[in-house]
PDB file of N, CA and C in Angstrom:
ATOM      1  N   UNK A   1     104.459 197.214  17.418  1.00  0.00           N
ATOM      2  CA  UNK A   1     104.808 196.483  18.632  1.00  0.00           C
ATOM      3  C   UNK A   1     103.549 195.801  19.164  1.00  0.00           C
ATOM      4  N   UNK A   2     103.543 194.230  18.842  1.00  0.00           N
ATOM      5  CA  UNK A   2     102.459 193.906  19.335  1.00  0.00           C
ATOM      6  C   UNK A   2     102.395 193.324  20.918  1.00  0.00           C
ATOM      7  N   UNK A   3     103.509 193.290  21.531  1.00  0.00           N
ATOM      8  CA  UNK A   3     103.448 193.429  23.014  1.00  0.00           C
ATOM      9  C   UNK A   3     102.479 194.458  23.773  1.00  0.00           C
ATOM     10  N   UNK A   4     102.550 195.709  23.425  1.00  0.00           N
ATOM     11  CA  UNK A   4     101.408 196.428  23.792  1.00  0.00           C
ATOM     12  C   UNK A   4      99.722 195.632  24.079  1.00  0.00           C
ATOM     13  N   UNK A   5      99.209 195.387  22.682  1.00  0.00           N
ATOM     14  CA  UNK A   5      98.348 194.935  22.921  1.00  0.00           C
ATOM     15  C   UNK A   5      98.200 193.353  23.676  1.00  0.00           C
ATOM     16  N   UNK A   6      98.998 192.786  23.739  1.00  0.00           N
ATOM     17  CA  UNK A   6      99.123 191.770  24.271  1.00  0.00           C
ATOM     18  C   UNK A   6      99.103 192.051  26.239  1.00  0.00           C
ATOM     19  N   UNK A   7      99.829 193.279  26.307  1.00  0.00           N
ATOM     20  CA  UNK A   7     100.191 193.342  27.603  1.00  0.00           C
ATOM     21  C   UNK A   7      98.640 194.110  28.004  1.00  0.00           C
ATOM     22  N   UNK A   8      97.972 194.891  27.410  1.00  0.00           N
ATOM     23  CA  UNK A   8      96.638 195.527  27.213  1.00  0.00           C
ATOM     24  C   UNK A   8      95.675 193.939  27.489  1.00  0.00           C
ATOM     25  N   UNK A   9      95.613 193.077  26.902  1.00  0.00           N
ATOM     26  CA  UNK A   9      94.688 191.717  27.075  1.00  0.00           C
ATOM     27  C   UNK A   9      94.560 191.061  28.662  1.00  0.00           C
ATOM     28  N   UNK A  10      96.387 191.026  28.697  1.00  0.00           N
ATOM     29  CA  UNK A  10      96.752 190.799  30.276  1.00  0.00           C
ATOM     30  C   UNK A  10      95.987 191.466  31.102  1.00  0.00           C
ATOM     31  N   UNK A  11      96.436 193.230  30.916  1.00  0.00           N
ATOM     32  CA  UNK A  11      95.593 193.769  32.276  1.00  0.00           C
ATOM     33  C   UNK A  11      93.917 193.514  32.004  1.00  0.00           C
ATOM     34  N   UNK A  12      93.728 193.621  31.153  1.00  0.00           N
ATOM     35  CA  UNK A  12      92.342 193.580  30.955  1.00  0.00           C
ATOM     36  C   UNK A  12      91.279 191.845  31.409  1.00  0.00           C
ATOM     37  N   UNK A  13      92.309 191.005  31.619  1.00  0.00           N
ATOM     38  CA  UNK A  13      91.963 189.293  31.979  1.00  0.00           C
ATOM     39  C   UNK A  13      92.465 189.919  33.656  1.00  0.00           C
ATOM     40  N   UNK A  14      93.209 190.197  34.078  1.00  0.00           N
ATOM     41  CA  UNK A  14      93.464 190.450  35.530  1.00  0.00           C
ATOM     42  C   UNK A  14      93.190 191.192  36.220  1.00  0.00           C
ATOM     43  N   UNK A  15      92.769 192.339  35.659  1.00  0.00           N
ATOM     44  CA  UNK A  15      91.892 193.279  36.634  1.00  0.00           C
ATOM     45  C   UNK A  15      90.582 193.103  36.864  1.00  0.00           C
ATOM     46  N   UNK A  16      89.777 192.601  36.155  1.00  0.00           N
ATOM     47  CA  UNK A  16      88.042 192.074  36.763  1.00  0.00           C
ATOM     48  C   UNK A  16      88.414 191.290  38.314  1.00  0.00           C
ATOM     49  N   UNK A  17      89.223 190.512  38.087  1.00  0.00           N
ATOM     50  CA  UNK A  17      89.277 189.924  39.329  1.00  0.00           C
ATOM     51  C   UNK A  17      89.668 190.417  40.584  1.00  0.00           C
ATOM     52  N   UNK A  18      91.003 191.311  40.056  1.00  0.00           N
ATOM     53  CA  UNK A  18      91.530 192.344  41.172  1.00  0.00           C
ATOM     54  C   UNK A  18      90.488 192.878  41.827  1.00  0.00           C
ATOM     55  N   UNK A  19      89.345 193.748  41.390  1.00  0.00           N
ATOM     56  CA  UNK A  19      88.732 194.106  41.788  1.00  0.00           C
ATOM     57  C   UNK A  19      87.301 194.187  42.143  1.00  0.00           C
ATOM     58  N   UNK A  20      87.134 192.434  41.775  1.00  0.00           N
ATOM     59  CA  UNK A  20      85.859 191.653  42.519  1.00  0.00           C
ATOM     60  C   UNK A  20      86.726 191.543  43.868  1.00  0.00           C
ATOM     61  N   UNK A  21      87.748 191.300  43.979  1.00  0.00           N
ATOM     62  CA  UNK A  21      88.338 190.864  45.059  1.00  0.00           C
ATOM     63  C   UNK A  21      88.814 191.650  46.661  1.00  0.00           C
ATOM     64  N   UNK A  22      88.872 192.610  45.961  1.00  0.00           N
ATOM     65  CA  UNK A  22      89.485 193.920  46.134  1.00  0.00           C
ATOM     66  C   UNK A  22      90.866 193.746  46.784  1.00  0.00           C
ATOM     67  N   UNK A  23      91.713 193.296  45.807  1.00  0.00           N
ATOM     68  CA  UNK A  23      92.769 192.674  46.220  1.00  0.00           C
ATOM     69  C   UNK A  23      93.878 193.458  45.248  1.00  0.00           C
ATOM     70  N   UNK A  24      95.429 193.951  45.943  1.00  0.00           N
ATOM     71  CA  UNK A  24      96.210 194.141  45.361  1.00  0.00           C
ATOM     72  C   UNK A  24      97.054 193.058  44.310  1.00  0.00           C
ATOM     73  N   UNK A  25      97.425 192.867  43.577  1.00  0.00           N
ATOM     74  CA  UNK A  25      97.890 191.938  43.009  1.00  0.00           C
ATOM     75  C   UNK A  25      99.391 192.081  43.047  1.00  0.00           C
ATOM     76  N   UNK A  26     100.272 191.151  43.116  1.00  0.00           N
ATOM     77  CA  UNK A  26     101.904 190.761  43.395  1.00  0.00           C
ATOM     78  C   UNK A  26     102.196 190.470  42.187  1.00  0.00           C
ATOM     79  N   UNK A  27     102.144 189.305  41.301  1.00  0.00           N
ATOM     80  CA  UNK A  27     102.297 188.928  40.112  1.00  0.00           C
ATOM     81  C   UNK A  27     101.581 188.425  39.417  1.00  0.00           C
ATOM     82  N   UNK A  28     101.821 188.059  38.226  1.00  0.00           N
ATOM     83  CA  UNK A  28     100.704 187.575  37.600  1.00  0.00           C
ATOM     84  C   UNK A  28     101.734 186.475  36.398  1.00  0.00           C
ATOM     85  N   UNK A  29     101.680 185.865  36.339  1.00  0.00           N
ATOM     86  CA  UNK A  29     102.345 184.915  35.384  1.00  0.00           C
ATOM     87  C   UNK A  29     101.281 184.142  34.019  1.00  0.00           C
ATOM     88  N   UNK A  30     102.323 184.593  33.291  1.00  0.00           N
ATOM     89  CA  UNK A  30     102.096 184.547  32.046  1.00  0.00           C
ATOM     90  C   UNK A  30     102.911 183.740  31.107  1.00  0.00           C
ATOM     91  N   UNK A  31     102.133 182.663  30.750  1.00  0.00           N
ATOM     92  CA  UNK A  31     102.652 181.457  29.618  1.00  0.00           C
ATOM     93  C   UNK A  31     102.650 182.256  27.830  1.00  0.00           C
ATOM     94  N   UNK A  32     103.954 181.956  27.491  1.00  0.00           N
ATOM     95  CA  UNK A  32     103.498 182.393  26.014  1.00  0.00           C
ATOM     96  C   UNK A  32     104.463 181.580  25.089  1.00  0.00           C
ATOM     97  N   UNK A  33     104.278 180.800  23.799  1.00  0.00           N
ATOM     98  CA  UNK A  33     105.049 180.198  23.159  1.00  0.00           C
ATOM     99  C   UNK A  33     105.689 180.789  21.933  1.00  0.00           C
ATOM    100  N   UNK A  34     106.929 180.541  21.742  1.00  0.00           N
ATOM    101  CA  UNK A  34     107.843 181.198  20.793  1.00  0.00           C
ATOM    102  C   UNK A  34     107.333 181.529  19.694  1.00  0.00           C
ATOM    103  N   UNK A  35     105.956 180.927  19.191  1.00  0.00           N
ATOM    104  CA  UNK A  35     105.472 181.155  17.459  1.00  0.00           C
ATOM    105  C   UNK A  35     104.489 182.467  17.959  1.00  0.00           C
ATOM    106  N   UNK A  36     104.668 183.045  19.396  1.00  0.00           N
ATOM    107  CA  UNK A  36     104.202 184.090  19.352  1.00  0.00           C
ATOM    108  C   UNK A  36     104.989 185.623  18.959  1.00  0.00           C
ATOM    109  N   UNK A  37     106.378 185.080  18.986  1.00  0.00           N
ATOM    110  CA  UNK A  37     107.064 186.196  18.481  1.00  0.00           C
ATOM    111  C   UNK A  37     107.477 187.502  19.457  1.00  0.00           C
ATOM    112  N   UNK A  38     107.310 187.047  21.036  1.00  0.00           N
ATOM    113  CA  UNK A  38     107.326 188.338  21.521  1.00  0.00           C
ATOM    114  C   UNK A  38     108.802 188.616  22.046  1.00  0.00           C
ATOM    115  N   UNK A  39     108.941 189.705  22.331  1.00  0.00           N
ATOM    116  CA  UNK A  39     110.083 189.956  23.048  1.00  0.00           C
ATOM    117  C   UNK A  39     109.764 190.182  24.457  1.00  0.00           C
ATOM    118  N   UNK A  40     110.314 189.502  25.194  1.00  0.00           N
ATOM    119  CA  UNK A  40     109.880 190.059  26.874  1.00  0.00           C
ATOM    120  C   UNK A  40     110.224 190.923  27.461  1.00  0.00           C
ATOM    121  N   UNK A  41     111.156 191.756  27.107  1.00  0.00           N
ATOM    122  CA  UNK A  41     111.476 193.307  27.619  1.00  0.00           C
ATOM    123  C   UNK A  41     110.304 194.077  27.219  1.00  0.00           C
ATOM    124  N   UNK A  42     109.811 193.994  25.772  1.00  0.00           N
ATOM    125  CA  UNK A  42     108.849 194.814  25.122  1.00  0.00           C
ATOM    126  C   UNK A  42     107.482 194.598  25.754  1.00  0.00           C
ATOM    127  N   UNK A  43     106.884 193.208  26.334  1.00  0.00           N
ATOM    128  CA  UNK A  43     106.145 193.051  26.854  1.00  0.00           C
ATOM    129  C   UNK A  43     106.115 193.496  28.575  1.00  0.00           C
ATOM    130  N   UNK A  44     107.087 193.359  29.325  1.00  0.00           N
ATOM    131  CA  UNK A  44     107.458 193.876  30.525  1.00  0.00           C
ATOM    132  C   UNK A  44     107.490 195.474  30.611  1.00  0.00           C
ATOM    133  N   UNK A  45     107.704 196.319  29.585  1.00  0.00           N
ATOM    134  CA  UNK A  45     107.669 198.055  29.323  1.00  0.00           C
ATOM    135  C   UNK A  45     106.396 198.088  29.445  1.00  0.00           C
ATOM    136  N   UNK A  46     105.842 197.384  28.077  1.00  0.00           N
ATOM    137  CA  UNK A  46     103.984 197.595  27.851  1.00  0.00           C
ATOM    138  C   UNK A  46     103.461 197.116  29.208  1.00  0.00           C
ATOM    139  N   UNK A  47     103.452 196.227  29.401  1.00  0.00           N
ATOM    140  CA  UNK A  47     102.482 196.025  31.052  1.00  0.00           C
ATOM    141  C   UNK A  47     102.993 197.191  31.898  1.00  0.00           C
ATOM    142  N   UNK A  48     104.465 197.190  32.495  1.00  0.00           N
ATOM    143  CA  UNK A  48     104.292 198.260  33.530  1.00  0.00           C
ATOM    144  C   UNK A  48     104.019 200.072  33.116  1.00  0.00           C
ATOM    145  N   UNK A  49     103.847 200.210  31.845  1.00  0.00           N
ATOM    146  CA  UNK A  49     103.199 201.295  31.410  1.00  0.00           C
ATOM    147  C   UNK A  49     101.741 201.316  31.768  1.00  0.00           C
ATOM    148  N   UNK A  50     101.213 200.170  31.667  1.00  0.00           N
ATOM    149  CA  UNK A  50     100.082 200.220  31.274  1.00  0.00           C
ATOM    150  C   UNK A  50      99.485 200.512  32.928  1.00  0.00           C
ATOM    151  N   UNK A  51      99.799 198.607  34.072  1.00  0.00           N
ATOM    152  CA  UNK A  51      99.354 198.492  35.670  1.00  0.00           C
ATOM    153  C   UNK A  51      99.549 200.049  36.071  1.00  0.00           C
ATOM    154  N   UNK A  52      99.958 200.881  35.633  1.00  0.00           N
ATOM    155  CA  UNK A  52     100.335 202.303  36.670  1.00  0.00           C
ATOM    156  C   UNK A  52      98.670 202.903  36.827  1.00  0.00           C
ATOM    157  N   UNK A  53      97.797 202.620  35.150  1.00  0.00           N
ATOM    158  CA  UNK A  53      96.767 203.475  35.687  1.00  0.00           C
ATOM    159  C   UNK A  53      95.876 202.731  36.757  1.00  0.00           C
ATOM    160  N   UNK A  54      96.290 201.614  37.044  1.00  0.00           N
ATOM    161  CA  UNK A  54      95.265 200.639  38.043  1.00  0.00           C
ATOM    162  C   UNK A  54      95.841 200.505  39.299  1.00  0.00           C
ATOM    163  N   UNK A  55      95.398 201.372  40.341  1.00  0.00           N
ATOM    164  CA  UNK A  55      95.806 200.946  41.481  1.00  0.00           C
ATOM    165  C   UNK A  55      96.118 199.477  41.976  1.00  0.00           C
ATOM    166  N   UNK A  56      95.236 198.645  41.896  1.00  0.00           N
ATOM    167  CA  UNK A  56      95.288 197.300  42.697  1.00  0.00           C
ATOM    168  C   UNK A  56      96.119 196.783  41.520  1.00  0.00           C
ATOM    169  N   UNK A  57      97.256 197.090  40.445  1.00  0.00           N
ATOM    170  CA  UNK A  57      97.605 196.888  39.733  1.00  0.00           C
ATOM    171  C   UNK A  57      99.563 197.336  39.905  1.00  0.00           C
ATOM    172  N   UNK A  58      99.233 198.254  40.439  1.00  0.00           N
ATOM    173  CA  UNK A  58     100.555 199.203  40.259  1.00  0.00           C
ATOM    174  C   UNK A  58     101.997 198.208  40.389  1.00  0.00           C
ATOM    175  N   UNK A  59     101.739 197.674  41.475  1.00  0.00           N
ATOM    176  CA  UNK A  59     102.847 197.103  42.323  1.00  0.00           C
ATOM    177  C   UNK A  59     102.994 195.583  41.277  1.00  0.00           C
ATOM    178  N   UNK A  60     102.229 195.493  40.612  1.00  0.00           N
ATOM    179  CA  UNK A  60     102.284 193.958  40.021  1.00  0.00           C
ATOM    180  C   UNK A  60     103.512 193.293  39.160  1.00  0.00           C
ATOM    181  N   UNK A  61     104.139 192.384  39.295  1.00  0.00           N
ATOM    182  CA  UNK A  61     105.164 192.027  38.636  1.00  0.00           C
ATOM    183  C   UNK A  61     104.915 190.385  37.536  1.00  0.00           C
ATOM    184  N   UNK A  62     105.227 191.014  36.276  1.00  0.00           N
ATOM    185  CA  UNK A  62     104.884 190.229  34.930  1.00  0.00           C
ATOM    186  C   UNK A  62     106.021 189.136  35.452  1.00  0.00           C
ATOM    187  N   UNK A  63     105.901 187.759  35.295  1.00  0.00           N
ATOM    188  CA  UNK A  63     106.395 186.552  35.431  1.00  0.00           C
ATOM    189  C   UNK A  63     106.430 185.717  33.828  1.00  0.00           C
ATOM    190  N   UNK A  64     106.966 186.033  33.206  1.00  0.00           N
ATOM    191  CA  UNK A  64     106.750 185.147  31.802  1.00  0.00           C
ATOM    192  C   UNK A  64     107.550 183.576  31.869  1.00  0.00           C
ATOM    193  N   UNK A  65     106.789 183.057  31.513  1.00  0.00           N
ATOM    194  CA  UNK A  65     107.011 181.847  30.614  1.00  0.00           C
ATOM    195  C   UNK A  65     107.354 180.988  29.125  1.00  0.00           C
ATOM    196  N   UNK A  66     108.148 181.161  28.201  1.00  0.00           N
ATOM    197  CA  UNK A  66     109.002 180.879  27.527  1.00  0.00           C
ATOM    198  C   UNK A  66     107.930 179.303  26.941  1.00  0.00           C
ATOM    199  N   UNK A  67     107.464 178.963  26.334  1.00  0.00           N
ATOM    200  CA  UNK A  67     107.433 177.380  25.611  1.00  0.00           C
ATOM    201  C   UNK A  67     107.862 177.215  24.353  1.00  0.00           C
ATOM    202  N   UNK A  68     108.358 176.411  24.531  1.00  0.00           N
ATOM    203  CA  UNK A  68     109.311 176.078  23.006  1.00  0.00           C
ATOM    204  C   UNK A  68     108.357 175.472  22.201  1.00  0.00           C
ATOM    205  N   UNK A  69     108.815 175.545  20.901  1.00  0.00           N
ATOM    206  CA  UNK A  69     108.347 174.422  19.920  1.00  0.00           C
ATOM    207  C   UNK A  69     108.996 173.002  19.864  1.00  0.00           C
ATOM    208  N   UNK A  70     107.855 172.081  19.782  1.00  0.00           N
ATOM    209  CA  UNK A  70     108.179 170.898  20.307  1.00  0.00           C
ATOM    210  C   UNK A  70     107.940 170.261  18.884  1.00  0.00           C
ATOM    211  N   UNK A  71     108.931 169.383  18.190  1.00  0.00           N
ATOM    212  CA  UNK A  71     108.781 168.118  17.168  1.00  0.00           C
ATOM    213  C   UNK A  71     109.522 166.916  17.097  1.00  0.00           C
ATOM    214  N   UNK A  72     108.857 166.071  16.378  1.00  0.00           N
ATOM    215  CA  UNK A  72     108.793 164.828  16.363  1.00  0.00           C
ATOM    216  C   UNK A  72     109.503 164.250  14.796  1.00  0.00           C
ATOM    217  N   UNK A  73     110.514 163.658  14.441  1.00  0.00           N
ATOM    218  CA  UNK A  73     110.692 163.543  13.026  1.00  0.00           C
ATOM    219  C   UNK A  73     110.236 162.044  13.171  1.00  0.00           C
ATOM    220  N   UNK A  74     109.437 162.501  11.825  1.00  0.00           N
ATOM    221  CA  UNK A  74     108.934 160.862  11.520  1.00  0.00           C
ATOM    222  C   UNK A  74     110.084 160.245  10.845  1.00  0.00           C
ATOM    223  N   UNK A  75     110.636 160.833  10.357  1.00  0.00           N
ATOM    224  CA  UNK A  75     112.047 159.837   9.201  1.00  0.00           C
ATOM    225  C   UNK A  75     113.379 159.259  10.279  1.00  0.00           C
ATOM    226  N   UNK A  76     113.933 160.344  11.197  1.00  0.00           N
ATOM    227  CA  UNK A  76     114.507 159.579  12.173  1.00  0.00           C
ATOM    228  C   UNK A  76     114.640 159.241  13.477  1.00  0.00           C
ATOM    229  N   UNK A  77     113.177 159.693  13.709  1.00  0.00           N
ATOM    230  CA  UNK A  77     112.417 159.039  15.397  1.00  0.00           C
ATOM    231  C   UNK A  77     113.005 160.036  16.428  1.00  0.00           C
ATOM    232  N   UNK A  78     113.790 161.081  15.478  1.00  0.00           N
ATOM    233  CA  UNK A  78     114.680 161.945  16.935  1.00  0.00           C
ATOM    234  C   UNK A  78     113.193 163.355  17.447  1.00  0.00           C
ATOM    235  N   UNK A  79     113.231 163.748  18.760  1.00  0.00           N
ATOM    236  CA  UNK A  79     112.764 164.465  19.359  1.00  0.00           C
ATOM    237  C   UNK A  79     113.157 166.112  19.640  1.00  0.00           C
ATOM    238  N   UNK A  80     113.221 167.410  19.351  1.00  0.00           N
ATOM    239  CA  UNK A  80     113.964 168.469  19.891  1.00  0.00           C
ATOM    240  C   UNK A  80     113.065 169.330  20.062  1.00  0.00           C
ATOM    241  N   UNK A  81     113.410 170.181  20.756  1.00  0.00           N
ATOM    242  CA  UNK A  81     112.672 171.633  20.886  1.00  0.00           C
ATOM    243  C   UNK A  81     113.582 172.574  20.426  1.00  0.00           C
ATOM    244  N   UNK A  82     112.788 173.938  20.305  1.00  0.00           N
ATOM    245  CA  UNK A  82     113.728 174.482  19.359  1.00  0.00           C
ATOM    246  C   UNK A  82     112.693 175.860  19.723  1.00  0.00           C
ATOM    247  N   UNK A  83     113.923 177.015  20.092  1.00  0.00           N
ATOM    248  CA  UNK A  83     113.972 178.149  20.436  1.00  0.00           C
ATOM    249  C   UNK A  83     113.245 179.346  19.053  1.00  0.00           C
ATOM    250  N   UNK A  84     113.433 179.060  17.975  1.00  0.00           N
ATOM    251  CA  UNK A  84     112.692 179.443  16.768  1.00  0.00           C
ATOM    252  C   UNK A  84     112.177 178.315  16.202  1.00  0.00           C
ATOM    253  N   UNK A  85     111.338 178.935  14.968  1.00  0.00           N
ATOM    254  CA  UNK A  85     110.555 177.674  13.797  1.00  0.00           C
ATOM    255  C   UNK A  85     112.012 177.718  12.612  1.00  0.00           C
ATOM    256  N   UNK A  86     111.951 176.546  12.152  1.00  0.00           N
ATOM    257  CA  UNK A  86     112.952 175.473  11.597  1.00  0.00           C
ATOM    258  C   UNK A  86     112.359 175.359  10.153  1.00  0.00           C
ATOM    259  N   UNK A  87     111.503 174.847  10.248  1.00  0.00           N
ATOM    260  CA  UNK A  87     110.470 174.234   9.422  1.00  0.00           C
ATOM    261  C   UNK A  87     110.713 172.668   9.085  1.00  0.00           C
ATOM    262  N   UNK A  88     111.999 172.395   9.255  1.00  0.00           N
ATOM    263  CA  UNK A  88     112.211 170.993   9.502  1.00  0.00           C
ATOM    264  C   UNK A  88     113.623 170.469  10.371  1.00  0.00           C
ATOM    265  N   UNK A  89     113.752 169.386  10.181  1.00  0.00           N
ATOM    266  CA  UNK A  89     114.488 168.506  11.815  1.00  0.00           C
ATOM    267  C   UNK A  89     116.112 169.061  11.508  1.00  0.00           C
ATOM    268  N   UNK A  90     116.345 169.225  12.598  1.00  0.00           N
ATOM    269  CA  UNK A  90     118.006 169.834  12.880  1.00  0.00           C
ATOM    270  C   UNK A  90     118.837 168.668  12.822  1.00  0.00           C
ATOM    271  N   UNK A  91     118.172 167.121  12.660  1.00  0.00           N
ATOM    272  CA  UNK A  91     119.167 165.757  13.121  1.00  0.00           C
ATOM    273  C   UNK A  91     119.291 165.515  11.547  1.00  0.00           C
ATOM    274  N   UNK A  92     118.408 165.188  11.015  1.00  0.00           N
ATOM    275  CA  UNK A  92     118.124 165.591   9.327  1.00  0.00           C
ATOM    276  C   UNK A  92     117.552 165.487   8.349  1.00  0.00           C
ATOM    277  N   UNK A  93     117.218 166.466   8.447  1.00  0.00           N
ATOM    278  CA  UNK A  93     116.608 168.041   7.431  1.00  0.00           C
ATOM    279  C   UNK A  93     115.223 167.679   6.940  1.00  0.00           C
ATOM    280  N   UNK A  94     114.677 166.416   7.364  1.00  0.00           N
ATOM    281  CA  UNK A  94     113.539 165.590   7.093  1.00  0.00           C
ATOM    282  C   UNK A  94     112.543 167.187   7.073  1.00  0.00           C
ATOM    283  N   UNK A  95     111.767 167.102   5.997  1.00  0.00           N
ATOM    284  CA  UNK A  95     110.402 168.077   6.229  1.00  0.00           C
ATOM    285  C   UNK A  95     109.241 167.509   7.142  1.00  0.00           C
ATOM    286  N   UNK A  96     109.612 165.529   7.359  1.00  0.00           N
ATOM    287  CA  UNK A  96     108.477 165.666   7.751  1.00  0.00           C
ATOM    288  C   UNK A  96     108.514 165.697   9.466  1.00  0.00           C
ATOM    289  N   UNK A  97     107.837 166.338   9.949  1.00  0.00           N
ATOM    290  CA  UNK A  97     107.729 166.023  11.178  1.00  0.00           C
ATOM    291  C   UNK A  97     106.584 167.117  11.733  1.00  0.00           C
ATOM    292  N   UNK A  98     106.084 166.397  12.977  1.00  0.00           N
ATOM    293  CA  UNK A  98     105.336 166.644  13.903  1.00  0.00           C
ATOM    294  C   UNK A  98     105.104 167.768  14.988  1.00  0.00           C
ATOM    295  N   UNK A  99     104.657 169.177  14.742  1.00  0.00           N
ATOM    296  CA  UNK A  99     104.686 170.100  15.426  1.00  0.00           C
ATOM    297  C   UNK A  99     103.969 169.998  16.395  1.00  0.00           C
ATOM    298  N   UNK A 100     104.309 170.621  17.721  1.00  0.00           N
ATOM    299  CA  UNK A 100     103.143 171.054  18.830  1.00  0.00           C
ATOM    300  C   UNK A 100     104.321 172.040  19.658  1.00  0.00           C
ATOM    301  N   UNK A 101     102.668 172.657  20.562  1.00  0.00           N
ATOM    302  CA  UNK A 101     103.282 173.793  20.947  1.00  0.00           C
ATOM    303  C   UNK A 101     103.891 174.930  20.573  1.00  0.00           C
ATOM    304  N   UNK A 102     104.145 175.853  21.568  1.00  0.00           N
ATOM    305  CA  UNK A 102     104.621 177.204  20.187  1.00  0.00           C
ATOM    306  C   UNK A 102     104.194 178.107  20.571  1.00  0.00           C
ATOM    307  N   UNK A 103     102.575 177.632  20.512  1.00  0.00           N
ATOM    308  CA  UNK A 103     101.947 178.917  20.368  1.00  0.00           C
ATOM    309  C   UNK A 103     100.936 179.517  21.361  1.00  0.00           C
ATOM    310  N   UNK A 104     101.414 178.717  22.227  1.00  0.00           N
ATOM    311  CA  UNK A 104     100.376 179.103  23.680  1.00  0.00           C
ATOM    312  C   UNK A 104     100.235 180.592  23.939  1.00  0.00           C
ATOM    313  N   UNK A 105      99.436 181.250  24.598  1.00  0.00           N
ATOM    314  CA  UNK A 105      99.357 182.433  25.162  1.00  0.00           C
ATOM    315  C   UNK A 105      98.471 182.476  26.319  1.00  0.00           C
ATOM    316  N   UNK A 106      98.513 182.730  27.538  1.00  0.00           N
ATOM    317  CA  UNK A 106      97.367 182.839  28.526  1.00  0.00           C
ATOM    318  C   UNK A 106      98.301 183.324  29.906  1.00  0.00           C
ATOM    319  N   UNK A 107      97.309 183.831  30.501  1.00  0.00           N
ATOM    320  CA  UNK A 107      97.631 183.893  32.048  1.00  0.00           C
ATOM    321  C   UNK A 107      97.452 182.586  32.914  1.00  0.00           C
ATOM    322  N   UNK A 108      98.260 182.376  33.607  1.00  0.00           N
ATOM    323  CA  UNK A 108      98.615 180.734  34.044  1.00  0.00           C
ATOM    324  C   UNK A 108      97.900 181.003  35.122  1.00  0.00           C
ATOM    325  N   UNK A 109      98.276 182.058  36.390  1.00  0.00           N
ATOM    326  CA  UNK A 109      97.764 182.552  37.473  1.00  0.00           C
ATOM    327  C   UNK A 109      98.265 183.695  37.882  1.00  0.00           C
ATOM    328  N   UNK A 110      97.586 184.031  39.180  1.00  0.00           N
ATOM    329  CA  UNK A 110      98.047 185.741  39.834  1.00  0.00           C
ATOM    330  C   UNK A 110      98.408 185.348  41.258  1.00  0.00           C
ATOM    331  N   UNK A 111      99.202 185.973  41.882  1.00  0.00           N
ATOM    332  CA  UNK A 111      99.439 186.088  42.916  1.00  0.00           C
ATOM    333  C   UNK A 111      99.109 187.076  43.546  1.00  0.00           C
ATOM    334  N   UNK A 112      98.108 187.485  44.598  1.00  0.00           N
ATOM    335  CA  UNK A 112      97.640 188.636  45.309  1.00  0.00           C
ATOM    336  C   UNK A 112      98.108 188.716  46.953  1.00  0.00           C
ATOM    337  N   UNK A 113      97.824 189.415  47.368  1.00  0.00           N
ATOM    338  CA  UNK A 113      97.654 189.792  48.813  1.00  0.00           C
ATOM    339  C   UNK A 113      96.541 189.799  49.177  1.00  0.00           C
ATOM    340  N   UNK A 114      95.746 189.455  50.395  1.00  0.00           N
ATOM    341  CA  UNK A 114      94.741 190.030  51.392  1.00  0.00           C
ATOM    342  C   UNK A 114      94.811 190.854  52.075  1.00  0.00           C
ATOM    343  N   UNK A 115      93.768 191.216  52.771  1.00  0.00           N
ATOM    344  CA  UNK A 115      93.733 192.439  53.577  1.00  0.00           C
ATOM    345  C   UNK A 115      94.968 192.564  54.918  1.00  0.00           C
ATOM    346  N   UNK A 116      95.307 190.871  55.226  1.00  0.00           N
ATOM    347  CA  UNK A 116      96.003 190.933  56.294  1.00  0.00           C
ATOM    348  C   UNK A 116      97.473 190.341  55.464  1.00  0.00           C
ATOM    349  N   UNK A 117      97.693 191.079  54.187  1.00  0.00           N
ATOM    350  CA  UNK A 117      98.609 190.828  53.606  1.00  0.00           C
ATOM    351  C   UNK A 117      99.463 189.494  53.283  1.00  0.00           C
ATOM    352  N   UNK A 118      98.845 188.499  53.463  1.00  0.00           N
ATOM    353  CA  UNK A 118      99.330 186.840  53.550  1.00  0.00           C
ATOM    354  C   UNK A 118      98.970 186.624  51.855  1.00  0.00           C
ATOM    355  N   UNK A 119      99.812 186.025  51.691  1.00  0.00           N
ATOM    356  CA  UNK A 119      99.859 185.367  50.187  1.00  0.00           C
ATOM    357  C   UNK A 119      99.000 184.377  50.052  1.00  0.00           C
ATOM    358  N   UNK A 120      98.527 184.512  48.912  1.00  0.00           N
ATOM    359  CA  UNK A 120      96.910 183.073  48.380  1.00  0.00           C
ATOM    360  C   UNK A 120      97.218 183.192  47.359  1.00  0.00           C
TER     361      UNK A 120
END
């Protein structure tokens, strides 16, 4: 299960800051693209297993983001995205075409609290 370590990277990119800050954290949103293969239940278990041992962590809620794979067929100019890899065009069957995206992974941003509990 490579959500684990993935959800392990997360806390580990979001807690330095939590606690330069000394700030509870609310959410934290997270971009990831389909050629990453994850499942988001599996990743949502692994993180809230994990935020429990971090106080300024506990309360935090995983926000995922979904990006598709994006192509281009050079043979009949058509455009789709597409929820899995294909390896070629669904309009037709052309091999050739133009990949992007997919494969993003990062923390987009966090949402915290302050001391006087107001959202930033």
């Amino acid at each position: 299960m490579h959500e684990y370590s993935i959800a392990t990277g997360i806390v580990n990119s979001v807690l330095p800051i939590a606690e330069e800050r000394d700030v509870e954290v609310k959410k934290v949103f997270v971009v990831a693209g389909v050629l990453r293969a994850i499942m988001p239940d599996a990743l949502r278990f692994s993180f809230d297993a994990i935020k429990r041992r971090h106080p300024l962590l506990t309360n935090a809620e995983l926000c995922l983001k979904t990006v598709l794979l994006h192509g281009e067929c050079a043979d009949c100019g058509k455009g789709f995205d597409l929820e899995r890899p294909m390896g070629v065009c669904p309009y037709c069957g052309s091999s050739n075409v133009e990949w992007s995206g997919g494969n993003e992974l990062f923390v987009e941003k966090i949402e915290i609290f302050t001391d006087n509990q107001e959202e930033r």
